[in-house]
PDB file of N, CA and C in Angstrom:
ATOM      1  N   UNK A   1      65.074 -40.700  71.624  1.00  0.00           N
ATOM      2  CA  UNK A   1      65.831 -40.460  72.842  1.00  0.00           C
ATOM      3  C   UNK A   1      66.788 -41.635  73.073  1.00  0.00           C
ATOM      4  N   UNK A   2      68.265 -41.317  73.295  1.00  0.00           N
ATOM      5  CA  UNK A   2      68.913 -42.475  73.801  1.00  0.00           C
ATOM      6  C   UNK A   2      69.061 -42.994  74.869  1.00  0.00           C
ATOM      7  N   UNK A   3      69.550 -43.970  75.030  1.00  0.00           N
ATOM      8  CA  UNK A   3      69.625 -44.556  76.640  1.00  0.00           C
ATOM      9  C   UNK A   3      69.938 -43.875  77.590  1.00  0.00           C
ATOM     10  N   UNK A   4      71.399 -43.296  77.597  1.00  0.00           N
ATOM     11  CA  UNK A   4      71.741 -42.355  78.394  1.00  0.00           C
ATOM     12  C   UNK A   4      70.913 -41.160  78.817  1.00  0.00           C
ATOM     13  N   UNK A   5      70.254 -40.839  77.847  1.00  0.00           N
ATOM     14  CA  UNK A   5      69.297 -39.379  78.226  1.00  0.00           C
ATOM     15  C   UNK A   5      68.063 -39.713  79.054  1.00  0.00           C
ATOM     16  N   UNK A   6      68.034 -41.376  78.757  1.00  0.00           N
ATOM     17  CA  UNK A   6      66.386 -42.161  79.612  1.00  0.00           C
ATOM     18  C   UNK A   6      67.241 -42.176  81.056  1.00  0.00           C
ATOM     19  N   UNK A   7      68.883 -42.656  80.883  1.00  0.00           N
ATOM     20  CA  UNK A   7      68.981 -42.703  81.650  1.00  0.00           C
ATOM     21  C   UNK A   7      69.183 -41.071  82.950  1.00  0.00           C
ATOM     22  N   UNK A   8      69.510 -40.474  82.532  1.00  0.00           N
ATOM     23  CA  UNK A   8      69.910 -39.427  82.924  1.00  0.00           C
ATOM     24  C   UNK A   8      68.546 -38.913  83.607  1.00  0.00           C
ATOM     25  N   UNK A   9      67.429 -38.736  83.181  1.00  0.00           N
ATOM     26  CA  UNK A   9      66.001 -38.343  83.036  1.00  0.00           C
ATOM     27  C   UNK A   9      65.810 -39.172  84.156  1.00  0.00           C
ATOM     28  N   UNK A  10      65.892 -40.315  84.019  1.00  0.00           N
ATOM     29  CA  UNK A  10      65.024 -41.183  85.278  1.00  0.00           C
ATOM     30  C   UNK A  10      65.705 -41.036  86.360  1.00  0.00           C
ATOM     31  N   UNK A  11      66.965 -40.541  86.442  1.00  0.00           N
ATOM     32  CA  UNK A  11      68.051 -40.373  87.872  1.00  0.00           C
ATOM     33  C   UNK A  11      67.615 -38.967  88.141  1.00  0.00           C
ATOM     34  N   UNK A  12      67.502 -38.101  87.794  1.00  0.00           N
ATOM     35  CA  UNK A  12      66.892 -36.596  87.932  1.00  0.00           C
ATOM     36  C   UNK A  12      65.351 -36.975  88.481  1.00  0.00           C
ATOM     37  N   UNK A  13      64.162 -37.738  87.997  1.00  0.00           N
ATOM     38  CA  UNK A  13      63.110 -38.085  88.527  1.00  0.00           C
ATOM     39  C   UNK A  13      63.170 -38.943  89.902  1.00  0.00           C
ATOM     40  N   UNK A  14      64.081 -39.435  90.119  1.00  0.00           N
ATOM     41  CA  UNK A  14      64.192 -40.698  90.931  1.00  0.00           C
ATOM     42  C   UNK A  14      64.917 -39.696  92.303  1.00  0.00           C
ATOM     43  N   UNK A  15      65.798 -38.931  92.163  1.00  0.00           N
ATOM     44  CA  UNK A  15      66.688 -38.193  93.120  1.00  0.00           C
ATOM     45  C   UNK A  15      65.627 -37.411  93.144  1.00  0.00           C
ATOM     46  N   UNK A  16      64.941 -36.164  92.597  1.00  0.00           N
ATOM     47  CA  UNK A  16      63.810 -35.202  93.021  1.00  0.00           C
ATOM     48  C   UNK A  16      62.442 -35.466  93.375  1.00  0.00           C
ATOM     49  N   UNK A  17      62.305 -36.073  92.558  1.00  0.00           N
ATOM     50  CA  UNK A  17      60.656 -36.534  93.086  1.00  0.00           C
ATOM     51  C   UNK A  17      59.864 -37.682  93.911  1.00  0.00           C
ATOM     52  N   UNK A  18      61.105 -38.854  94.377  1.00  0.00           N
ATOM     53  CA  UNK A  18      60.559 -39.611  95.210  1.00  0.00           C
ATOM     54  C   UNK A  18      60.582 -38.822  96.438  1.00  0.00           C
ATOM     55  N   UNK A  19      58.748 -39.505  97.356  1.00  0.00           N
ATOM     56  CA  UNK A  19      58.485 -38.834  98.312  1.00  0.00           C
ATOM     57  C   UNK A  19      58.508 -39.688  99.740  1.00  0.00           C
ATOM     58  N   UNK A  20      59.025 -40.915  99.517  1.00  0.00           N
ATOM     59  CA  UNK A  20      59.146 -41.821 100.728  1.00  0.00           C
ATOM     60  C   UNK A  20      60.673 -41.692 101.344  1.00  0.00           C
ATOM     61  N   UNK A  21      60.200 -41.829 102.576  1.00  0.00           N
ATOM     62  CA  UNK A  21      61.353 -41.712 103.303  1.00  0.00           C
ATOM     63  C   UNK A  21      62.628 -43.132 103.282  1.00  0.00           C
ATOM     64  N   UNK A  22      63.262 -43.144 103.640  1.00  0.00           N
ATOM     65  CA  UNK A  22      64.174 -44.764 103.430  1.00  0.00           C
ATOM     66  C   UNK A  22      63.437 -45.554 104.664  1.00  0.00           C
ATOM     67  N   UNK A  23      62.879 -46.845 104.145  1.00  0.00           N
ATOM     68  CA  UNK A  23      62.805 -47.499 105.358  1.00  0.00           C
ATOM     69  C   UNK A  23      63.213 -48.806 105.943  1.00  0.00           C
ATOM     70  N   UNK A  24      63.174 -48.764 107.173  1.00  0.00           N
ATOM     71  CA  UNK A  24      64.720 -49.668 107.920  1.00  0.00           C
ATOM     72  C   UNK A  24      65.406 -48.827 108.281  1.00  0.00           C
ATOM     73  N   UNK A  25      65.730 -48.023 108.280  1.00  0.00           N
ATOM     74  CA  UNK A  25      66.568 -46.958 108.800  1.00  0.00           C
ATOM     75  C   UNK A  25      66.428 -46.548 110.522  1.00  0.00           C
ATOM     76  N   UNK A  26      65.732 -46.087 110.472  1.00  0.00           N
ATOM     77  CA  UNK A  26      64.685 -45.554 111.438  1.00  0.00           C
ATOM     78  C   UNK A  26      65.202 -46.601 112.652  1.00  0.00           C
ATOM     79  N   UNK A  27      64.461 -47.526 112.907  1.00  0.00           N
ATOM     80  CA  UNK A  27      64.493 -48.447 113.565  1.00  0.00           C
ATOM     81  C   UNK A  27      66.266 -48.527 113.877  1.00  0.00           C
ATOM     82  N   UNK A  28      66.802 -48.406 113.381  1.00  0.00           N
ATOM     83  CA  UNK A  28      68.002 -49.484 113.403  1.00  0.00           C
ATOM     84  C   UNK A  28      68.813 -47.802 114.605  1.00  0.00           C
ATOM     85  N   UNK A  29      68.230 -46.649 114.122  1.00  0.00           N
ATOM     86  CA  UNK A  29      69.064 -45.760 114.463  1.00  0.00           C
ATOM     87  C   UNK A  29      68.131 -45.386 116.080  1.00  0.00           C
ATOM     88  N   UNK A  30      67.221 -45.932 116.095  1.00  0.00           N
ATOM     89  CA  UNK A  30      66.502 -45.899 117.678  1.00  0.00           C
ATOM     90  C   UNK A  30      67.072 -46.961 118.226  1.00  0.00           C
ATOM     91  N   UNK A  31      67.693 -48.209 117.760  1.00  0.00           N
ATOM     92  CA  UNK A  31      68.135 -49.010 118.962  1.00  0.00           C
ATOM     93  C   UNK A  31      69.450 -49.024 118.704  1.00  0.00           C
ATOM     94  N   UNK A  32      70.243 -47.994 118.057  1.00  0.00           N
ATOM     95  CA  UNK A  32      71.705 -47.647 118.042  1.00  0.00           C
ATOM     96  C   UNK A  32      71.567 -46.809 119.305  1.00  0.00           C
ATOM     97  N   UNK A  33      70.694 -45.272 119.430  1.00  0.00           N
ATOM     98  CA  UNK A  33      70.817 -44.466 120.133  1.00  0.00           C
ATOM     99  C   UNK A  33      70.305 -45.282 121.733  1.00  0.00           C
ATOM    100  N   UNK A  34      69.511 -46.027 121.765  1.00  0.00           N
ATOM    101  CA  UNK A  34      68.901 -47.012 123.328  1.00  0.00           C
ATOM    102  C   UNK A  34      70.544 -47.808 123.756  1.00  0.00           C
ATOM    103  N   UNK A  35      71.236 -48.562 122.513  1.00  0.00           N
ATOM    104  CA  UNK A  35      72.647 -49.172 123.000  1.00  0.00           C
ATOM    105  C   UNK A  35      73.168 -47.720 123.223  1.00  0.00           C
ATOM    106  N   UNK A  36      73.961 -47.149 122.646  1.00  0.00           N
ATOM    107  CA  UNK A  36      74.595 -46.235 123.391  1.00  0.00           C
ATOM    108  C   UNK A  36      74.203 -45.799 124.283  1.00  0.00           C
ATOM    109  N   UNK A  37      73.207 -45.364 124.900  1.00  0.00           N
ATOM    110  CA  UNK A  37      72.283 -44.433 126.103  1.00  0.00           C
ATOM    111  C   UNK A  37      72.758 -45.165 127.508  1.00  0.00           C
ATOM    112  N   UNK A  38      72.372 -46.569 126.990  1.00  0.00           N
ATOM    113  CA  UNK A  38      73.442 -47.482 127.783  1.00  0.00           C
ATOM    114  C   UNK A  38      74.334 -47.887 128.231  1.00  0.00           C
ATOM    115  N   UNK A  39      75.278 -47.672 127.146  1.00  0.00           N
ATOM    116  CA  UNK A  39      76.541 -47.912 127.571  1.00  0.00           C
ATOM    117  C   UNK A  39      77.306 -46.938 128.457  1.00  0.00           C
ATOM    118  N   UNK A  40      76.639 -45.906 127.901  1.00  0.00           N
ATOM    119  CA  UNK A  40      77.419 -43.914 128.390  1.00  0.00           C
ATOM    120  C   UNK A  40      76.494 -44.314 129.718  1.00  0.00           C
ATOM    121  N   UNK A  41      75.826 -44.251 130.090  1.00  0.00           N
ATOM    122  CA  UNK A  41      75.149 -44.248 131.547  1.00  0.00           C
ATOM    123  C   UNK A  41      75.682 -45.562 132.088  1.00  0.00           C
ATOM    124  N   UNK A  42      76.166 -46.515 132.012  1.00  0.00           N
ATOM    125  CA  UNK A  42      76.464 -47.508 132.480  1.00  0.00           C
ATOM    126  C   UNK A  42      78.170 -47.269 132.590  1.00  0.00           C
ATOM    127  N   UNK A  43      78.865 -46.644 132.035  1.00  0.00           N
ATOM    128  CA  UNK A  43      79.779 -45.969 132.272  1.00  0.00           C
ATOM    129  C   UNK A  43      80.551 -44.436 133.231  1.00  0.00           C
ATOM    130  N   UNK A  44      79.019 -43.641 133.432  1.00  0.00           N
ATOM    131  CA  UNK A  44      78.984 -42.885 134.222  1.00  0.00           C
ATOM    132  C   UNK A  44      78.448 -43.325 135.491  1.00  0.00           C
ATOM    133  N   UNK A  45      77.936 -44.594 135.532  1.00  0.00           N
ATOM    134  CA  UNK A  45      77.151 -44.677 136.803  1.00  0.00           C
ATOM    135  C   UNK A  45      78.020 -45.638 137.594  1.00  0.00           C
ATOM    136  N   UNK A  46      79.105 -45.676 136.774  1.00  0.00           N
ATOM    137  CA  UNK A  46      80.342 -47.075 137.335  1.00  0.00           C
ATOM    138  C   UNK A  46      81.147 -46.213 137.853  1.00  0.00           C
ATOM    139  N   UNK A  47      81.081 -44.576 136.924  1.00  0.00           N
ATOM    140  CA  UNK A  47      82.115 -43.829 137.982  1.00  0.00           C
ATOM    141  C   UNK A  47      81.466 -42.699 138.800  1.00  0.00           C
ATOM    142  N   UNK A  48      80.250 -42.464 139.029  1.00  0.00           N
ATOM    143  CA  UNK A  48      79.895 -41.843 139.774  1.00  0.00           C
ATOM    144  C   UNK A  48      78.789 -42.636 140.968  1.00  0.00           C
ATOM    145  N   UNK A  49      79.206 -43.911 140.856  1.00  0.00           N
ATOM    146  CA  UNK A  49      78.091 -44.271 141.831  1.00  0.00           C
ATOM    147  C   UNK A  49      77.215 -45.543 141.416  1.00  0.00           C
ATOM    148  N   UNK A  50      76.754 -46.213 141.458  1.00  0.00           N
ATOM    149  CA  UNK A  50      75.805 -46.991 141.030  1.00  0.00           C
ATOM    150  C   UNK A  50      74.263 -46.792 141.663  1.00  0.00           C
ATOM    151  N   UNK A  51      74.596 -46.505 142.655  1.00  0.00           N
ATOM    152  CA  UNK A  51      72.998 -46.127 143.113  1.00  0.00           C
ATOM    153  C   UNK A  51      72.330 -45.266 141.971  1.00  0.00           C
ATOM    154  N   UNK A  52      72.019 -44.533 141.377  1.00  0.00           N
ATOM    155  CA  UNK A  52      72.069 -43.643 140.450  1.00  0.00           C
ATOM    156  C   UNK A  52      71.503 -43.757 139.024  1.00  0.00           C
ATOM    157  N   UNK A  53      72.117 -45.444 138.932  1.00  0.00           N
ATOM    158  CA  UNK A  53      72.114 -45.995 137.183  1.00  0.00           C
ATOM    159  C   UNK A  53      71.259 -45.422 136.869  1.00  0.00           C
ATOM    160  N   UNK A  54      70.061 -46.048 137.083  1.00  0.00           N
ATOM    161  CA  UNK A  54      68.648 -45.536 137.035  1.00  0.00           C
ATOM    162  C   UNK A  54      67.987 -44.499 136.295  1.00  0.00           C
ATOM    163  N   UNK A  55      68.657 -43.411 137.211  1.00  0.00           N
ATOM    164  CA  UNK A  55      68.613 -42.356 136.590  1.00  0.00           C
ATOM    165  C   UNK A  55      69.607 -41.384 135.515  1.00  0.00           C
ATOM    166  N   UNK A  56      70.711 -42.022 135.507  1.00  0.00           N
ATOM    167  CA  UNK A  56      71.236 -41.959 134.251  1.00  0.00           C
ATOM    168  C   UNK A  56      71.170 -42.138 132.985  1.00  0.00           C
ATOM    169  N   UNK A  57      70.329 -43.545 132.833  1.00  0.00           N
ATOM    170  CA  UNK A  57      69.678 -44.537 132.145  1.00  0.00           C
ATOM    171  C   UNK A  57      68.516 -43.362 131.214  1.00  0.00           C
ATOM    172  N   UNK A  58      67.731 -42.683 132.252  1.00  0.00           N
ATOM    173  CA  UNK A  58      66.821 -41.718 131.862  1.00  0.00           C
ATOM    174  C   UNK A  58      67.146 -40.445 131.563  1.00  0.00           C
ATOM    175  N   UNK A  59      68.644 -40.255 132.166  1.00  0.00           N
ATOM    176  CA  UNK A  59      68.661 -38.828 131.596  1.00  0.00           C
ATOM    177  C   UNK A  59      69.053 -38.520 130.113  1.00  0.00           C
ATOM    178  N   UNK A  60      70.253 -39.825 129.844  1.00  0.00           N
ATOM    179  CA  UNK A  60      70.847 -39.756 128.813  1.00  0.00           C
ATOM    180  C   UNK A  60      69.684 -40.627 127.180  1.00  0.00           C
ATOM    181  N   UNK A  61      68.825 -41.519 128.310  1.00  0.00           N
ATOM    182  CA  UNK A  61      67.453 -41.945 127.012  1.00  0.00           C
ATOM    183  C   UNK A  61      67.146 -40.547 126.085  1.00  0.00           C
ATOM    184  N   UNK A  62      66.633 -39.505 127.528  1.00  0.00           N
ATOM    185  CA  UNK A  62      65.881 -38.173 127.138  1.00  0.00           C
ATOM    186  C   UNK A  62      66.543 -37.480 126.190  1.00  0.00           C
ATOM    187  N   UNK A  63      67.709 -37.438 126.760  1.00  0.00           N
ATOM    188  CA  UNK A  63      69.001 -36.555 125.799  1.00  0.00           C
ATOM    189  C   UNK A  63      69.196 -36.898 124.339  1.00  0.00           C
ATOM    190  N   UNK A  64      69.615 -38.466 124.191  1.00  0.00           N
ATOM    191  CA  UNK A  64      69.876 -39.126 122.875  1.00  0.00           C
ATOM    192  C   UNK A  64      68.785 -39.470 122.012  1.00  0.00           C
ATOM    193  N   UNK A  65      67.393 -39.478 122.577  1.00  0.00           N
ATOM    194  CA  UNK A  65      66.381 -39.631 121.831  1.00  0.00           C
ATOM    195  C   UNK A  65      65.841 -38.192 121.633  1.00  0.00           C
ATOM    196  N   UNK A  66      65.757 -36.937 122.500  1.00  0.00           N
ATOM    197  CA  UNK A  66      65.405 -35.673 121.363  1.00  0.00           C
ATOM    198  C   UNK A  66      66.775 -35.679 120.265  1.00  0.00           C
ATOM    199  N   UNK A  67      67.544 -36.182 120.519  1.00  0.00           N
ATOM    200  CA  UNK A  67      68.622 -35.839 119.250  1.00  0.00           C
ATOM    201  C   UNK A  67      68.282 -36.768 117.903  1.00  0.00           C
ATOM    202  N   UNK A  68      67.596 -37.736 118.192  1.00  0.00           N
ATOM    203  CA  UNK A  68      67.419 -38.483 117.206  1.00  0.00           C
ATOM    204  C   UNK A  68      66.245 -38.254 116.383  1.00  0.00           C
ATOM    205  N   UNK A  69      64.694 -37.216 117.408  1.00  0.00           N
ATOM    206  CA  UNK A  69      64.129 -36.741 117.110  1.00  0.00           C
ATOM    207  C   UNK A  69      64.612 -35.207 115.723  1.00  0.00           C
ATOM    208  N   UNK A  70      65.281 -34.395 116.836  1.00  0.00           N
ATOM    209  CA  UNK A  70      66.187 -33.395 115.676  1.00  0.00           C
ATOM    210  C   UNK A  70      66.493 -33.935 114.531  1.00  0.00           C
ATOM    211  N   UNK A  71      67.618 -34.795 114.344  1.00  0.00           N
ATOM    212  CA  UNK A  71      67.350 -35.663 113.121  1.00  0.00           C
ATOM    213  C   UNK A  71      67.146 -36.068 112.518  1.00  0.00           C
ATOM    214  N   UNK A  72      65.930 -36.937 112.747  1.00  0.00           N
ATOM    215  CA  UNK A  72      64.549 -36.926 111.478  1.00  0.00           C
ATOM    216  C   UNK A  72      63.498 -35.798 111.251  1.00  0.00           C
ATOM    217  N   UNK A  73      63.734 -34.820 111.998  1.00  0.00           N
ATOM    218  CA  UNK A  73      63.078 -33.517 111.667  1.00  0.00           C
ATOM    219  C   UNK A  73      63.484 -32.797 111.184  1.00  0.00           C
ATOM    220  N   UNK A  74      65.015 -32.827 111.197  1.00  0.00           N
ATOM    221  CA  UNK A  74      65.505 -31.212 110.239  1.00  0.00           C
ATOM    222  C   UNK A  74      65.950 -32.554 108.846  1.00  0.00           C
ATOM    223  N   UNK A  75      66.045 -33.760 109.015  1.00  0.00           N
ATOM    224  CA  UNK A  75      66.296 -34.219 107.652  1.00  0.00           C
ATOM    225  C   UNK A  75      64.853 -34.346 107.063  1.00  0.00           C
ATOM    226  N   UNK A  76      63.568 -34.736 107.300  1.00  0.00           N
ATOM    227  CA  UNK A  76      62.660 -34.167 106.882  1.00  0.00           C
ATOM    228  C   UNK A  76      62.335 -33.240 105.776  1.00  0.00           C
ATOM    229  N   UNK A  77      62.510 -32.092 106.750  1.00  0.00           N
ATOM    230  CA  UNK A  77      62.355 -30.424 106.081  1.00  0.00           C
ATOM    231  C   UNK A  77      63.402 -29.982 105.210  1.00  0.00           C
ATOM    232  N   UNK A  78      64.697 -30.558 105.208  1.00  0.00           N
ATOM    233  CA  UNK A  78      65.674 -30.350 103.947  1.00  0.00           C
ATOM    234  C   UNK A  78      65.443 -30.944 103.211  1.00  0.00           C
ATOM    235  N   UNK A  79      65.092 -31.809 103.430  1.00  0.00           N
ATOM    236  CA  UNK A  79      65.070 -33.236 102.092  1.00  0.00           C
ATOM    237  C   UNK A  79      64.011 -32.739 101.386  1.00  0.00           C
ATOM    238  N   UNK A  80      62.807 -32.473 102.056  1.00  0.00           N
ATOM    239  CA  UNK A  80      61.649 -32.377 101.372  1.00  0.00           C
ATOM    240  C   UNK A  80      61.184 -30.712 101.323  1.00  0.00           C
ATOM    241  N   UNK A  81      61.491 -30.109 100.197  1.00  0.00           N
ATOM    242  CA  UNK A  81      60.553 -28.367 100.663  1.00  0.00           C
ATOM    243  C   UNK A  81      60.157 -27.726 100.309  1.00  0.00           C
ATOM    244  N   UNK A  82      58.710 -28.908 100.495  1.00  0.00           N
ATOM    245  CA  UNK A  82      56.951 -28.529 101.018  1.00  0.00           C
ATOM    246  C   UNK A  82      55.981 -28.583 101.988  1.00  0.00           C
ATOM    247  N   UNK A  83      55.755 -27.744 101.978  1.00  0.00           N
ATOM    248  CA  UNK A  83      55.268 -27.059 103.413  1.00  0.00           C
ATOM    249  C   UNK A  83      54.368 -28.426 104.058  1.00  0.00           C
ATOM    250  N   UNK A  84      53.667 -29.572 103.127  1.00  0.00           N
ATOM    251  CA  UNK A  84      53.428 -30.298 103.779  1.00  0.00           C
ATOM    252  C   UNK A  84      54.190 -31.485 104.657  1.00  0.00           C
ATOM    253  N   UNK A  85      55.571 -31.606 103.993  1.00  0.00           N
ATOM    254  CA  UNK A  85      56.972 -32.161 104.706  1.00  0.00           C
ATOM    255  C   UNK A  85      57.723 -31.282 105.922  1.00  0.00           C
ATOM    256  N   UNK A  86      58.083 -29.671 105.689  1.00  0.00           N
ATOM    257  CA  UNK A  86      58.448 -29.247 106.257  1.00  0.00           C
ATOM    258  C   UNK A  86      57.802 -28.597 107.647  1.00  0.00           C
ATOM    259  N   UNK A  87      56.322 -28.914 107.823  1.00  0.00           N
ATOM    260  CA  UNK A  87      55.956 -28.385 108.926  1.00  0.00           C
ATOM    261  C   UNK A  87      56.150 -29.325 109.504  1.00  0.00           C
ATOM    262  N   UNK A  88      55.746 -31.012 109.449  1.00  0.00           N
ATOM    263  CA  UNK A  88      55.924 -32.225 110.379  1.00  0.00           C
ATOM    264  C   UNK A  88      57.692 -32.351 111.053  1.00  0.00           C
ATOM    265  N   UNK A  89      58.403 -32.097 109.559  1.00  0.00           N
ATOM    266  CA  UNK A  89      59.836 -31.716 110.192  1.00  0.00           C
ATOM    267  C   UNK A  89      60.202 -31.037 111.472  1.00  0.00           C
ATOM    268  N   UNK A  90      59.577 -30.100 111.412  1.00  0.00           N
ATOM    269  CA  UNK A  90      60.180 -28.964 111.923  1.00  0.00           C
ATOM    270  C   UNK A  90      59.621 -29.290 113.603  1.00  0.00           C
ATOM    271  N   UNK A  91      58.052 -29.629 113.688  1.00  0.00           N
ATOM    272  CA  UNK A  91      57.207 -30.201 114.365  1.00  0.00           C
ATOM    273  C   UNK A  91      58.487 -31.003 115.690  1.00  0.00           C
ATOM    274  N   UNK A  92      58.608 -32.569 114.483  1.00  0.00           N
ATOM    275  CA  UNK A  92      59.880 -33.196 115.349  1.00  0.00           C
ATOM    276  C   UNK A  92      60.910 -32.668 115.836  1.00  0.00           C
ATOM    277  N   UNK A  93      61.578 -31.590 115.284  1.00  0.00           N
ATOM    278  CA  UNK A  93      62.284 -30.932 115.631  1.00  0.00           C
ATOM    279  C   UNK A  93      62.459 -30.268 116.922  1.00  0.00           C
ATOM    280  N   UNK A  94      60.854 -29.456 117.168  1.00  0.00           N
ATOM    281  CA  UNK A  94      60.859 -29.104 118.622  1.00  0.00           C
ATOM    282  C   UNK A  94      60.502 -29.665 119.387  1.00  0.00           C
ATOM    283  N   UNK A  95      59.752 -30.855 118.608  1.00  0.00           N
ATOM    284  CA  UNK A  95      59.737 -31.982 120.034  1.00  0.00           C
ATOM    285  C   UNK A  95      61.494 -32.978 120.686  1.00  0.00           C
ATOM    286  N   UNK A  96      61.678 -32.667 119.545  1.00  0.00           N
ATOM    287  CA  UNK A  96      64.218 -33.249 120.017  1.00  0.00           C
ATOM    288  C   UNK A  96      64.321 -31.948 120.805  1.00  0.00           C
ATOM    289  N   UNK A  97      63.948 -30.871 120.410  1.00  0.00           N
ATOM    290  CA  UNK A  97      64.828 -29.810 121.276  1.00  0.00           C
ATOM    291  C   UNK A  97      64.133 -30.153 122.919  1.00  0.00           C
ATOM    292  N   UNK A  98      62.633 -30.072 122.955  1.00  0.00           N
ATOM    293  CA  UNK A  98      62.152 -30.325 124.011  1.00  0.00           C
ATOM    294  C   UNK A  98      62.702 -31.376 124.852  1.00  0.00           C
ATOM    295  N   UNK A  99      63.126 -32.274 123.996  1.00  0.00           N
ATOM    296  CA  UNK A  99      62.931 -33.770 125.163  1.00  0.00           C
ATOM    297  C   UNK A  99      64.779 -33.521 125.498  1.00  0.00           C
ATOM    298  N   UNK A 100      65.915 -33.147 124.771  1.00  0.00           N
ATOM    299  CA  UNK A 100      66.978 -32.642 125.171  1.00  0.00           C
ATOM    300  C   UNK A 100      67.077 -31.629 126.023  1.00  0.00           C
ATOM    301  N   UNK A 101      66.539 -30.540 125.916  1.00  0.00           N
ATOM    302  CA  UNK A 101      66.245 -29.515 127.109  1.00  0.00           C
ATOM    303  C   UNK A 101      65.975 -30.543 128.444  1.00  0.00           C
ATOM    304  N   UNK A 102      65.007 -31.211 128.734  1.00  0.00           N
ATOM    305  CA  UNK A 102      64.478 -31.457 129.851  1.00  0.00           C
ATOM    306  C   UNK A 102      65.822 -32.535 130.260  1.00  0.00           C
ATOM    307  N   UNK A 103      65.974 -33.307 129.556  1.00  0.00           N
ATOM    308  CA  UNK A 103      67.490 -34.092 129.778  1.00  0.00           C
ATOM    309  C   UNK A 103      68.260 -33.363 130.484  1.00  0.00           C
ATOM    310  N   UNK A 104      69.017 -32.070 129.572  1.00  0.00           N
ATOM    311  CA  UNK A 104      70.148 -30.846 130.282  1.00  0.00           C
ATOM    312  C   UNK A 104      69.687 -30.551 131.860  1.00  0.00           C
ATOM    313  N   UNK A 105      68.338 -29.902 131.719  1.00  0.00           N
ATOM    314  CA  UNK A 105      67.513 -29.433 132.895  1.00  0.00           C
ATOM    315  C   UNK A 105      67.566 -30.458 134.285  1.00  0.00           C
ATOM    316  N   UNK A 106      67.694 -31.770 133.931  1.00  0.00           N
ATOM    317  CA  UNK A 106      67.874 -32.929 135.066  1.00  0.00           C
ATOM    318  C   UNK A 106      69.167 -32.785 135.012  1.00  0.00           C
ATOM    319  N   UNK A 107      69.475 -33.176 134.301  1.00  0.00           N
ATOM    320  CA  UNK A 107      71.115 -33.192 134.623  1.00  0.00           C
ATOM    321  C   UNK A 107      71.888 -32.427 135.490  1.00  0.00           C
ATOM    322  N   UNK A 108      71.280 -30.847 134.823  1.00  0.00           N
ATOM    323  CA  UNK A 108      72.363 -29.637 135.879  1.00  0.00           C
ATOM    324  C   UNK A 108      71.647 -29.595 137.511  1.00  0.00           C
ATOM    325  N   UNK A 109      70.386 -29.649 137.290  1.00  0.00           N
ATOM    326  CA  UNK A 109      69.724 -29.625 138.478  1.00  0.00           C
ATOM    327  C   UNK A 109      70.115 -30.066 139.459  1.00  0.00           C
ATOM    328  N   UNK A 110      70.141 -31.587 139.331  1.00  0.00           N
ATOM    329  CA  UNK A 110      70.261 -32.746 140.113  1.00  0.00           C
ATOM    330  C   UNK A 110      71.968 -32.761 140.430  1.00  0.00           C
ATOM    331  N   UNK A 111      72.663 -32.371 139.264  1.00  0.00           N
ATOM    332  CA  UNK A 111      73.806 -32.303 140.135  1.00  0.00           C
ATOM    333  C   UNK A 111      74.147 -31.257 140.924  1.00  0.00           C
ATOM    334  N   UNK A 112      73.808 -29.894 140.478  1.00  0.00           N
ATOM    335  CA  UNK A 112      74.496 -29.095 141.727  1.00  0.00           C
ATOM    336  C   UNK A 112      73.327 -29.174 142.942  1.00  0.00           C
ATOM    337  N   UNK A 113      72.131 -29.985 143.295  1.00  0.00           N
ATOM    338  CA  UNK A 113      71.974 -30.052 144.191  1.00  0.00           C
ATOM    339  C   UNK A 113      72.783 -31.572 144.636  1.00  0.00           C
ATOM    340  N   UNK A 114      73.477 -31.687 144.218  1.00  0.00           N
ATOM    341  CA  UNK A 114      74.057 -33.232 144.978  1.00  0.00           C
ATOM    342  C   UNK A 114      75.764 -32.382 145.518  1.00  0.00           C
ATOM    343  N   UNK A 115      75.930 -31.553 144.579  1.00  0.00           N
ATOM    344  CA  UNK A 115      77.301 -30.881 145.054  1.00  0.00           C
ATOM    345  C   UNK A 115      76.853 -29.650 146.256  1.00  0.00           C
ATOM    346  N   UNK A 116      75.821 -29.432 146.437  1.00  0.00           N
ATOM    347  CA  UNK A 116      75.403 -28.553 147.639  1.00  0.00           C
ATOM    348  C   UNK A 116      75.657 -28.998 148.731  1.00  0.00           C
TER     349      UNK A 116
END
C-alpha cells in the first residue's frame, strides 16, 4: 500500500468514525451567546426603559440559550446517525425549542400587557 492510499484511508477513518465531539468549543459559544444576551438587552433596555433591564437580561438569556441548545442538538444528530447520538440530539433539541418558546411567551405577554 502506498502512502497516499494510508493516507487517503486514515482521512476516510478519521472524518467517519471519530465519535468525540470537538472540545473547547462549547464553552466558548455559551459565553459568546451570555455576551451577546447582554449587550441586545442592555441595548433594548436603554431604549425602552431601564427599569426593566432585569428582565430583559432573562428574556433574551432564555431565548439565546434554547438556541444554543438547538444547536448542539440538531448538530449532534447530523453529525452522528445512531440512534444512540441521535436521540440525546434531538432530546437537546426540545429542550432549545422549550426554553425559546417560554422566552417568545414572556416577551409577547408582558408586552401587550404593558401596551394595554
Amino acid at each position: 500500500m502506498r502512502d497516499d492510499e494510508r493516507d487517503i484511508k486514515n482521512n476516510e477513518i478519521n472524518v467517519h468514525g471519530d465519535d468525540k465531539m470537538p472540545k473547547g468549543r462549547t464553552i466558548y459559544i455559551v459565553f459568546g451567546a451570555l455576551i451577546g444576551a447582554g449587550i441586545v438587552s442592555f441595548v433594548l433596555g436603554t431604549i425602552f426603559g431601564v427599569e426593566d433591564i432585569g428582565f430583559y437580561i432573562l428574556r433574551f438569556f432564555l431565548i439565546i440559550i434554547g438556541m444554543l441548545f438547538c444547536y448542539l442538538g440538531a448538530n449532534r444528530a447530523v453529525t452522528y446517525r445512531r440512534p444512540n447520538r441521535v436521540i440525546p440530539g434531538l432530546i437537546l433539541f426540545g429542550i432549545g425549542m422549550i426554553l425559546i418558546f417560554i422566552g417568545l411567551l414572556m416577551f409577547f405577554r408582558f408586552e401587550l400587557f404593558s401596551l394595554a
